[in-house]
Protein backbone atom coordinates (compact mmCIF):
# COMPACT_ATOMS: atom_id res chain seq x y z
CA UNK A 1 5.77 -2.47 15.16
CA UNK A 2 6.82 -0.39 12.58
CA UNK A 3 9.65 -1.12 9.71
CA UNK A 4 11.78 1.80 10.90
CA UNK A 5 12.21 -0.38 14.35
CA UNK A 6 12.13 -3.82 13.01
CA UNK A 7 14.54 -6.54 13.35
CA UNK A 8 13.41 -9.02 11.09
CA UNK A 9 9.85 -9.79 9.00
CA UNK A 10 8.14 -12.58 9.04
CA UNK A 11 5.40 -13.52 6.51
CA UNK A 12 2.70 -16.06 7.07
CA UNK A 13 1.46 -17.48 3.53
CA UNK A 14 -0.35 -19.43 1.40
CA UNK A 15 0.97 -23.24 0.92
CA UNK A 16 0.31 -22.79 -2.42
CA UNK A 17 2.80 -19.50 -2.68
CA UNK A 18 6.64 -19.63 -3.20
CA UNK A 19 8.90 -17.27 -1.37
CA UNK A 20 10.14 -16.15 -4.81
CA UNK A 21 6.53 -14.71 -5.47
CA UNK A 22 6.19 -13.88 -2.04
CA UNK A 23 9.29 -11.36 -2.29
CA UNK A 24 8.17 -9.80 -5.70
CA UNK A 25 5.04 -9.09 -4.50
CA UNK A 26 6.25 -7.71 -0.97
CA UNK A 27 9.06 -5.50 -3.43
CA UNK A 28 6.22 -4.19 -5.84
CA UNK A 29 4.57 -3.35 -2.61
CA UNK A 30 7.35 -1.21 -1.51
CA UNK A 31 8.01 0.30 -4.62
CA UNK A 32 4.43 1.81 -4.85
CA UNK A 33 4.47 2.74 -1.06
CA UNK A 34 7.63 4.52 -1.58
CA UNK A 35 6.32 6.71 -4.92
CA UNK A 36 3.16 7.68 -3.22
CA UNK A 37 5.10 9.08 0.14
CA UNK A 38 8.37 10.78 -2.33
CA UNK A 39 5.07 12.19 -3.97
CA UNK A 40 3.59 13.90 -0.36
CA UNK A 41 7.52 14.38 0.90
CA UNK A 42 7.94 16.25 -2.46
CA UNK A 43 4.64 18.36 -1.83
CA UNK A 44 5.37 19.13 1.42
CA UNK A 45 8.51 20.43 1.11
CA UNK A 46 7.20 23.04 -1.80
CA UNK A 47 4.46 23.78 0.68
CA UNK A 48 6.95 24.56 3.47
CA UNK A 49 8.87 27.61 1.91
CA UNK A 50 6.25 29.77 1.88
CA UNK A 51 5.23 28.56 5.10
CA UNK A 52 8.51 29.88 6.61
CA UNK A 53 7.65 32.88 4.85
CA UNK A 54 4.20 32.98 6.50
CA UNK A 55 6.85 32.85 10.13
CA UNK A 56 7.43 36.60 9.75
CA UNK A 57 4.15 37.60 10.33
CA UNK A 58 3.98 37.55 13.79
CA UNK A 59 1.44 35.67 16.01
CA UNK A 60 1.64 31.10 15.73
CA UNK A 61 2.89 29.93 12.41
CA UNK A 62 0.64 26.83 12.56
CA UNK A 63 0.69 25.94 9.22
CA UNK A 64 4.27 25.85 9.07
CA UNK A 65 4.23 23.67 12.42
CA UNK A 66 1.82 21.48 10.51
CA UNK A 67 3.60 21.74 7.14
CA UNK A 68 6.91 20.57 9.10
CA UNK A 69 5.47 17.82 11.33
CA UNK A 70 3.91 16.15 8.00
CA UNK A 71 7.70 16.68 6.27
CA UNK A 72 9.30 14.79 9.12
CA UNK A 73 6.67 11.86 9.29
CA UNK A 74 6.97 10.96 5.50
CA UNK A 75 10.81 11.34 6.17
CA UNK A 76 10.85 9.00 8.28
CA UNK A 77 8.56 6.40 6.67
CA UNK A 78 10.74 6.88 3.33
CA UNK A 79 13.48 5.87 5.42
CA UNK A 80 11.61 3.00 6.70
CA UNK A 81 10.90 1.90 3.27
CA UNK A 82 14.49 2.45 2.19
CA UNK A 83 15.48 0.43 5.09
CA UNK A 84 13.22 -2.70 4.32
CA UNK A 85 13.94 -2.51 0.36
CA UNK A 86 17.63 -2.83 1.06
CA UNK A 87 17.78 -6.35 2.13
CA UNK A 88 18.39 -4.35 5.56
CA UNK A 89 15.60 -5.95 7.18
CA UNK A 90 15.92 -10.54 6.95
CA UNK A 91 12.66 -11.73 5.75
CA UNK A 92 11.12 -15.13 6.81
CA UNK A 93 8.26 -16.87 5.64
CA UNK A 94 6.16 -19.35 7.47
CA UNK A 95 3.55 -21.55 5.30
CA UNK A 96 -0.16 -21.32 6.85
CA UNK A 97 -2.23 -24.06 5.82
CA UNK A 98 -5.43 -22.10 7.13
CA UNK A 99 -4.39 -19.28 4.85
CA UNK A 100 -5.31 -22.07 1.82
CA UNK A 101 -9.50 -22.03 2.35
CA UNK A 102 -11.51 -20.36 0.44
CA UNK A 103 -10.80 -16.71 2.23
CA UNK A 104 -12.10 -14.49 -0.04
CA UNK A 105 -15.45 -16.11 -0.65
CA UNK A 106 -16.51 -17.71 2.85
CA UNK A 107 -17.36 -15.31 5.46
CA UNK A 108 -16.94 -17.97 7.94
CA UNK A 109 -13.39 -18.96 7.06
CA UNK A 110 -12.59 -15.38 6.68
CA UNK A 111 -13.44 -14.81 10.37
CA UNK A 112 -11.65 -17.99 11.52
CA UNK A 113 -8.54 -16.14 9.81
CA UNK A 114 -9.16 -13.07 11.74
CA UNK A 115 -9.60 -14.79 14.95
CA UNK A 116 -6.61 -16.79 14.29
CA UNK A 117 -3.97 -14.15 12.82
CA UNK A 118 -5.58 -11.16 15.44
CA UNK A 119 -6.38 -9.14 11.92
CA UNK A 120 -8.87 -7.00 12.83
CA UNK A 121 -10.38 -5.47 9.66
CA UNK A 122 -10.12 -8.39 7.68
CA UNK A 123 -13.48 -8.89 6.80
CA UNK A 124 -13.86 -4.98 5.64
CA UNK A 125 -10.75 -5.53 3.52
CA UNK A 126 -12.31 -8.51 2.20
CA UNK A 127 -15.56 -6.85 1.49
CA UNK A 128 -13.56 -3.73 -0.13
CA UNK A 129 -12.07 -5.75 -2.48
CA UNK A 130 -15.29 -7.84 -3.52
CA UNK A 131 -16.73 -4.60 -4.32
CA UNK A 132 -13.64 -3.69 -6.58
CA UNK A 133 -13.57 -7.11 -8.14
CA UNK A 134 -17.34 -6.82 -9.06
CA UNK A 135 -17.01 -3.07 -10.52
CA UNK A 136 -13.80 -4.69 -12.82
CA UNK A 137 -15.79 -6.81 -14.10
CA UNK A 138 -19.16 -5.03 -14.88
CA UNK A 139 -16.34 -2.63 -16.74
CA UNK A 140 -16.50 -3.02 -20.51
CA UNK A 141 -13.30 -2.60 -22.43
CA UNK A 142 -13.58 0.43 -24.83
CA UNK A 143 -14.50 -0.37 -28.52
CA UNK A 144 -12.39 1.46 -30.68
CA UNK A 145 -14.47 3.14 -33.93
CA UNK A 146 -13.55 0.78 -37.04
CA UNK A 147 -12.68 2.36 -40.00
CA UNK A 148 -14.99 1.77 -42.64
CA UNK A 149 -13.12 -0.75 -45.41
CA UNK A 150 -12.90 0.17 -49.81
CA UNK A 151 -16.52 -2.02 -50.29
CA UNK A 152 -18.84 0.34 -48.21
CA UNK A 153 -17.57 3.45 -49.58
């Protein structure tokens, strides 16, 4: 089900997660869904005037059908997303003691979540986002050049 169509959410967390956090995180989540499709709607609509330009020349205009089918889809999802970040949409939260375990670290709890929830692509998500957490930290932070003090010059 989509957001555009939705009567109410409900969100299945963590014991150990308040709904306070729970509804920061969910409106951060929004907020950066939202910038990234204004940022395509944006695009697309400088791409479709000379795409309607491209109309005169005569014979299928299919990058302006293209052009204006990917305008209307991001419409509509930034009206979904307007929708939800309203309040117009009631949110619910249900605690999930099975969402406690060790998810993120034990393949075999992380299926037993899948099975449980019907989240297919769990375990890729999960693996994704090992893969990010090892890169972060093999990362070094930058060391800045020091300035060499009065006694060494």
């Amino acid at each position: 089900m989509s957001l555009r169509h939705a009567d109410g959410i409900v969100f299945v967390h963590p014991t150990k997660l308040s709904f306070k956090d729970l509804q920061t995180s969910w409106t951060g989540y929004l907020e950066s869904r939202f910038q990234r499709r204004m940022i395509w709607f944006v695009l697309y609509l400088l791409i479709l005037v000379p795409s309607i330009m491209l109309a005169m020349i005569p014979g299928p205009n299919v990058i302006g059908y293209w052009v204006s089918y990917r305008l209307v889809a991001h419409g509509i999802v930034l009206y979904s997303l307007i929708r939800a970040s309203k309040n117009r949409i009631p949110l619910a939260s249900e605690e999930s003691e099975i969402l406690d375990g060790p998810i993120f670290t034990d393949r075999e709890e992380a299926e037993r979540v899948q099975s449980k929830f019907h989240l297919f692509g769990l375990k890729k998500t999960i693996r994704r986002a090992r893969v990010w957490q090892r890169l972060r930290r093999r990362r070094k932070p930058r060391q800045t050049a020091s300035i060499p003090s009065e006694e060494f010059r």
